[in-house]
N, C-alpha and C. Protein backbone atom coordinates (compact mmCIF):
# COMPACT_ATOMS: atom_id res chain seq x y z
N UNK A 1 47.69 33.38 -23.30
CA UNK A 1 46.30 33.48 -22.92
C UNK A 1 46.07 32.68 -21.66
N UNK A 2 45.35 33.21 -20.61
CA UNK A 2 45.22 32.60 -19.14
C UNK A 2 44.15 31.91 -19.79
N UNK A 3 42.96 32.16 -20.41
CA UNK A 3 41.72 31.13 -20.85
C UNK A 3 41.50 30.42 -21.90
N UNK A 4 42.15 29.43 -21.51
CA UNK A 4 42.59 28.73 -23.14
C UNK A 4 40.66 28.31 -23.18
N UNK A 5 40.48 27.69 -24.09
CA UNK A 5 39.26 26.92 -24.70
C UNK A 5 39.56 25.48 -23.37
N UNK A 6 38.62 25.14 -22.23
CA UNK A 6 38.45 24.60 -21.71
C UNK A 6 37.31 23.87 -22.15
N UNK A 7 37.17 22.30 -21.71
CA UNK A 7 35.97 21.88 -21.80
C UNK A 7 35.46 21.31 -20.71
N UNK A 8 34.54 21.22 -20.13
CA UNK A 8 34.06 20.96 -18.92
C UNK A 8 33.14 19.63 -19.20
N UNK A 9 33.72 18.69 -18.12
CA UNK A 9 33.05 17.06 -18.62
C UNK A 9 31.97 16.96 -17.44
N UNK A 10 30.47 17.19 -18.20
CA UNK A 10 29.30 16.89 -17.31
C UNK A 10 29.18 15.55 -16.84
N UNK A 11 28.59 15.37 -15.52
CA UNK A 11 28.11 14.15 -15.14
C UNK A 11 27.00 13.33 -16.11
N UNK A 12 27.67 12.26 -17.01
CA UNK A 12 26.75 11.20 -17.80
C UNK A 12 24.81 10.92 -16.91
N UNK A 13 24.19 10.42 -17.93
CA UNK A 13 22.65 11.05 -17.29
C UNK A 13 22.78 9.42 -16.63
N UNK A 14 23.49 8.47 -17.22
CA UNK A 14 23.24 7.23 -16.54
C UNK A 14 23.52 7.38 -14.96
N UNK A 15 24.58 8.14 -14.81
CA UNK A 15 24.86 8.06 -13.50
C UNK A 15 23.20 8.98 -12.53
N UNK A 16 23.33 9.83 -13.13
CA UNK A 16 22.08 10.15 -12.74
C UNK A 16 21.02 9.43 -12.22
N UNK A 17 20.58 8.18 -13.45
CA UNK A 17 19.33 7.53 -13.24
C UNK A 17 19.75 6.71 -12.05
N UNK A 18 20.83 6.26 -12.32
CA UNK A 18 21.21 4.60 -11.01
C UNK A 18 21.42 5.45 -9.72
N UNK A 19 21.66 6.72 -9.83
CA UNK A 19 21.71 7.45 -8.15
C UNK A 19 20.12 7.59 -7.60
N UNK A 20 19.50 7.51 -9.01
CA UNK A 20 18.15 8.31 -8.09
C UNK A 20 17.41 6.69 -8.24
N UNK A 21 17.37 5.41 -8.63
CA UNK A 21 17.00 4.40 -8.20
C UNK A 21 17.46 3.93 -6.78
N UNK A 22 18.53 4.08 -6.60
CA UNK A 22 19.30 3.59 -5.28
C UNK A 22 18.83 4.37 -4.33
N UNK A 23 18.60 5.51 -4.57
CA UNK A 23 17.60 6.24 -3.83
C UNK A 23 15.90 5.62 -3.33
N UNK A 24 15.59 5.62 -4.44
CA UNK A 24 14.22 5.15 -4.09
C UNK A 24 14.12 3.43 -3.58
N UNK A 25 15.20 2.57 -3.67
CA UNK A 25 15.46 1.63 -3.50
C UNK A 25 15.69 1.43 -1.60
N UNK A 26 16.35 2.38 -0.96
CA UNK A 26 16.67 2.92 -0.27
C UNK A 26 15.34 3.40 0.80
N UNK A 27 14.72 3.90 0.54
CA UNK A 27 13.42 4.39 0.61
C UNK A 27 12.81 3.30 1.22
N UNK A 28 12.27 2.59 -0.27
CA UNK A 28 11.95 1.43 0.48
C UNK A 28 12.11 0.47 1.05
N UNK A 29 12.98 0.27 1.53
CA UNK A 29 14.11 -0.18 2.67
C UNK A 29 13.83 0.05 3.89
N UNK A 30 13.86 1.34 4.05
CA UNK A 30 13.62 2.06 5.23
C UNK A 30 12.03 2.01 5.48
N UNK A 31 11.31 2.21 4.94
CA UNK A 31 9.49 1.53 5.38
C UNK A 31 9.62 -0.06 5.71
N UNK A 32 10.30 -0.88 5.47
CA UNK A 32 10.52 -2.06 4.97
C UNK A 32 10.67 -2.66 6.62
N UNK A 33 12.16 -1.86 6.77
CA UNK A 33 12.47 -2.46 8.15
C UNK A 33 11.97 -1.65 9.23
N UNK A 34 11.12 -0.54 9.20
CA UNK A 34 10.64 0.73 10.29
C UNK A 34 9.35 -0.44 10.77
N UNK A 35 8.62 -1.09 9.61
CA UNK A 35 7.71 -1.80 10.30
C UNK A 35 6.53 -0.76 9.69
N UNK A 36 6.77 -0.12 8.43
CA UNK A 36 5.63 0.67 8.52
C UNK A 36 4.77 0.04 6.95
N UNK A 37 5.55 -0.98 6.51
CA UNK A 37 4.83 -1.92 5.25
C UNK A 37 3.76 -2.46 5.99
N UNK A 38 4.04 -3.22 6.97
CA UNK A 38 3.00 -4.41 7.89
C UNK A 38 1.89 -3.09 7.96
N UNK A 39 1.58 -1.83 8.61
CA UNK A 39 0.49 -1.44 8.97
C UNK A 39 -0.44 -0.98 7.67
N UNK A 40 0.60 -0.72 6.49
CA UNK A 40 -0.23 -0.26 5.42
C UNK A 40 -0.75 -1.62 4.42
N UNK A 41 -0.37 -2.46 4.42
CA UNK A 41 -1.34 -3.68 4.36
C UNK A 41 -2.34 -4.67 5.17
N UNK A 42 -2.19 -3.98 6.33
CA UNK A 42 -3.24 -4.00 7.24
C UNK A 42 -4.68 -3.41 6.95
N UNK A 43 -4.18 -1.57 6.54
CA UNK A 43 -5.52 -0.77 6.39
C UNK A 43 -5.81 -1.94 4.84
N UNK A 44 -5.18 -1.99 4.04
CA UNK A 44 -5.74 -2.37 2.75
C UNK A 44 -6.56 -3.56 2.98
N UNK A 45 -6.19 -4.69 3.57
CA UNK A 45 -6.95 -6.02 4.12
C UNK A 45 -8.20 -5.87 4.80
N UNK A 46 -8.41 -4.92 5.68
CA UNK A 46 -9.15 -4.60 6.18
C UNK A 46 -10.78 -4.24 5.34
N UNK A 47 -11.92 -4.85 6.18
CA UNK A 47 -13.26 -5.08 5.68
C UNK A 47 -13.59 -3.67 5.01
N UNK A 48 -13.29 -2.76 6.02
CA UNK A 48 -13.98 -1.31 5.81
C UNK A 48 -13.40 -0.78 4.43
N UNK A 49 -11.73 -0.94 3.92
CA UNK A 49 -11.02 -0.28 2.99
C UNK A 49 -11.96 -1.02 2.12
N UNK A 50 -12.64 -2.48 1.97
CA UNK A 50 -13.35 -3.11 0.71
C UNK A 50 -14.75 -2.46 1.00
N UNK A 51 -14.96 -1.80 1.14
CA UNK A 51 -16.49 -1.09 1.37
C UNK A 51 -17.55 -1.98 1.81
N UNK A 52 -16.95 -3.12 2.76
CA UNK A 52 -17.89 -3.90 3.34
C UNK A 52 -18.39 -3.48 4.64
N UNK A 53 -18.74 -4.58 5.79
CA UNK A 53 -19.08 -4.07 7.26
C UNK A 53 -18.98 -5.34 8.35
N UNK A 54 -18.72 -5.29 9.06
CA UNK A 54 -17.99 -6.81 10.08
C UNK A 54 -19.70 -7.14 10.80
N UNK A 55 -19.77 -8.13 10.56
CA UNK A 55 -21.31 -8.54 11.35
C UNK A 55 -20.51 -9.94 12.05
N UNK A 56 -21.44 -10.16 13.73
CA UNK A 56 -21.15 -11.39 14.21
C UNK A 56 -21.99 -12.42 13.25
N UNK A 57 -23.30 -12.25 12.48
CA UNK A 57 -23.63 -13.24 11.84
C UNK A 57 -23.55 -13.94 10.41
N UNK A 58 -24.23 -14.01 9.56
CA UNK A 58 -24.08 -14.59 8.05
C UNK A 58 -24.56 -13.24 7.73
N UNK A 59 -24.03 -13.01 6.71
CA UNK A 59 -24.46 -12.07 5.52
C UNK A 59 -26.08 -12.25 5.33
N UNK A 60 -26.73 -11.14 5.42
CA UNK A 60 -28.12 -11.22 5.37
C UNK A 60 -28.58 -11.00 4.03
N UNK A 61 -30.26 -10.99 3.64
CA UNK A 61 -30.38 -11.51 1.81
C UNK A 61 -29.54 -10.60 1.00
N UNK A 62 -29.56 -9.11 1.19
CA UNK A 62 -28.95 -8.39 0.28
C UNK A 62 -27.97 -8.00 0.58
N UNK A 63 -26.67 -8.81 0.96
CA UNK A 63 -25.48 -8.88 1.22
C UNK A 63 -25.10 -10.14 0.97
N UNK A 64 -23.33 -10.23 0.34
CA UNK A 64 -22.46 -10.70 -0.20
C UNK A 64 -21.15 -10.73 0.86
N UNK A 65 -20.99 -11.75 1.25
CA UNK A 65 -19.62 -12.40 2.06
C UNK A 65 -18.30 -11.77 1.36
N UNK A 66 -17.69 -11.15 1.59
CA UNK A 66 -16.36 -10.56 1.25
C UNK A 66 -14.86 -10.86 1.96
N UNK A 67 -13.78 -10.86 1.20
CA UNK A 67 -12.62 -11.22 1.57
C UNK A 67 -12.38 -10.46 2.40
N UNK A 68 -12.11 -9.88 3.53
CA UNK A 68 -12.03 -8.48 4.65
C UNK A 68 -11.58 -9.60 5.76
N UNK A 69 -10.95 -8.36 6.86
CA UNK A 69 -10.63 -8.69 8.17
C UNK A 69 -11.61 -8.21 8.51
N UNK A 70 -12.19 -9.26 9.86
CA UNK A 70 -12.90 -8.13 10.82
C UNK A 70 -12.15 -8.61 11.94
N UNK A 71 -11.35 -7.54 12.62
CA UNK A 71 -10.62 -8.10 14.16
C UNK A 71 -11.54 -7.79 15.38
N UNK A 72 -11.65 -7.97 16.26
CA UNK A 72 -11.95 -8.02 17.92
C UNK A 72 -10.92 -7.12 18.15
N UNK A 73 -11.57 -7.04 19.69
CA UNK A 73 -10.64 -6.35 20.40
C UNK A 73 -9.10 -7.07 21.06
N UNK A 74 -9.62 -8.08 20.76
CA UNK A 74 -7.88 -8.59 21.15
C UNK A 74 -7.35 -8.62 19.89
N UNK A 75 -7.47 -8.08 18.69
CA UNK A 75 -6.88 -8.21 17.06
C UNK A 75 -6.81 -9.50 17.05
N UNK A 76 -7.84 -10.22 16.65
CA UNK A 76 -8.13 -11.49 16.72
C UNK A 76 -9.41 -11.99 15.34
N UNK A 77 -9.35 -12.44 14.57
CA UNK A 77 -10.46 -12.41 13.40
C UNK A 77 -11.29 -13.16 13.76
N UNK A 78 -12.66 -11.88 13.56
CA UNK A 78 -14.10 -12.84 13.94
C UNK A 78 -15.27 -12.28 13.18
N UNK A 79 -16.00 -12.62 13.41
CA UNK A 79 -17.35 -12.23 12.08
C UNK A 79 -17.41 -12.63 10.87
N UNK A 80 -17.73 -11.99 10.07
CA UNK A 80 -17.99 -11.90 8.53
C UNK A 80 -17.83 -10.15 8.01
N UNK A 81 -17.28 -10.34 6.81
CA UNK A 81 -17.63 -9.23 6.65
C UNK A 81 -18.13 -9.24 5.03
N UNK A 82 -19.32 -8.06 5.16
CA UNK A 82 -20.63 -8.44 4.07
C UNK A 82 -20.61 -6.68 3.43
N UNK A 83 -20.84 -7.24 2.50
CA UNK A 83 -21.26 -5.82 1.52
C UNK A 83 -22.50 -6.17 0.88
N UNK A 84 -22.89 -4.66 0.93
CA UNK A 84 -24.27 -4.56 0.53
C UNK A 84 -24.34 -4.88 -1.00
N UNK A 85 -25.44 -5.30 -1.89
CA UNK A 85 -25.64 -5.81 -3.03
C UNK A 85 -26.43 -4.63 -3.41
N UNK A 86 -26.32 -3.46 -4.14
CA UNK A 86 -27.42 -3.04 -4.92
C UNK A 86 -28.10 -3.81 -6.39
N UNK A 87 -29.25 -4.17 -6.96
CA UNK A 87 -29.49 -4.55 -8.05
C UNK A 87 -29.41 -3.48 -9.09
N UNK A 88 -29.24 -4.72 -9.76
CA UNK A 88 -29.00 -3.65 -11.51
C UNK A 88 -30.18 -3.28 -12.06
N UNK A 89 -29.97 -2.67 -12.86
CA UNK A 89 -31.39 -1.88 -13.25
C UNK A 89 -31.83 -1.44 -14.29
């Protein structure tokens, strides 16, 4: 008989999982050193992503001082940045 009863040895699923971590490991690696981490924690820091607004002065009565960047034009931090207070009701 040319076809004896063969058995064919599948690739184990472990190997599977640790290829596709090293993968995504990999991944982020590559954002890591491209320099493209620094800009996406930029937008997040930023006043506007906290639903605030950059004022040169103090937070006025119905506004609240918030953790936010506000940069200048030389990317330089200045102002405040204030979110509006609605009351409860």
């Amino acid at each position: 008989m040319i076809f004896q009863s063969r058995k064919s040895q599948g690739m184990p699923i472990n190997v599977i999982i640790i290829a596709a971590l090293a993968l995504m490991v990999l991944v982020i690696l590559a954002f890591f050193f491209s320099g493209k981490i620094g800009s996406i924690s930029g937008e997040i820091d930023s006043c506007e992503a906290k639903q605030g607004k950059c004022q040169p002065n103090v937070c006025g009565p119905n506004q609240a001082q918030i953790t936010g960047k506000c940069k200048n034009k030389d990317n330089k931090d200045e102002g405040y940045c204030c979110a509006t207070i609605t009351p409860a009701k």
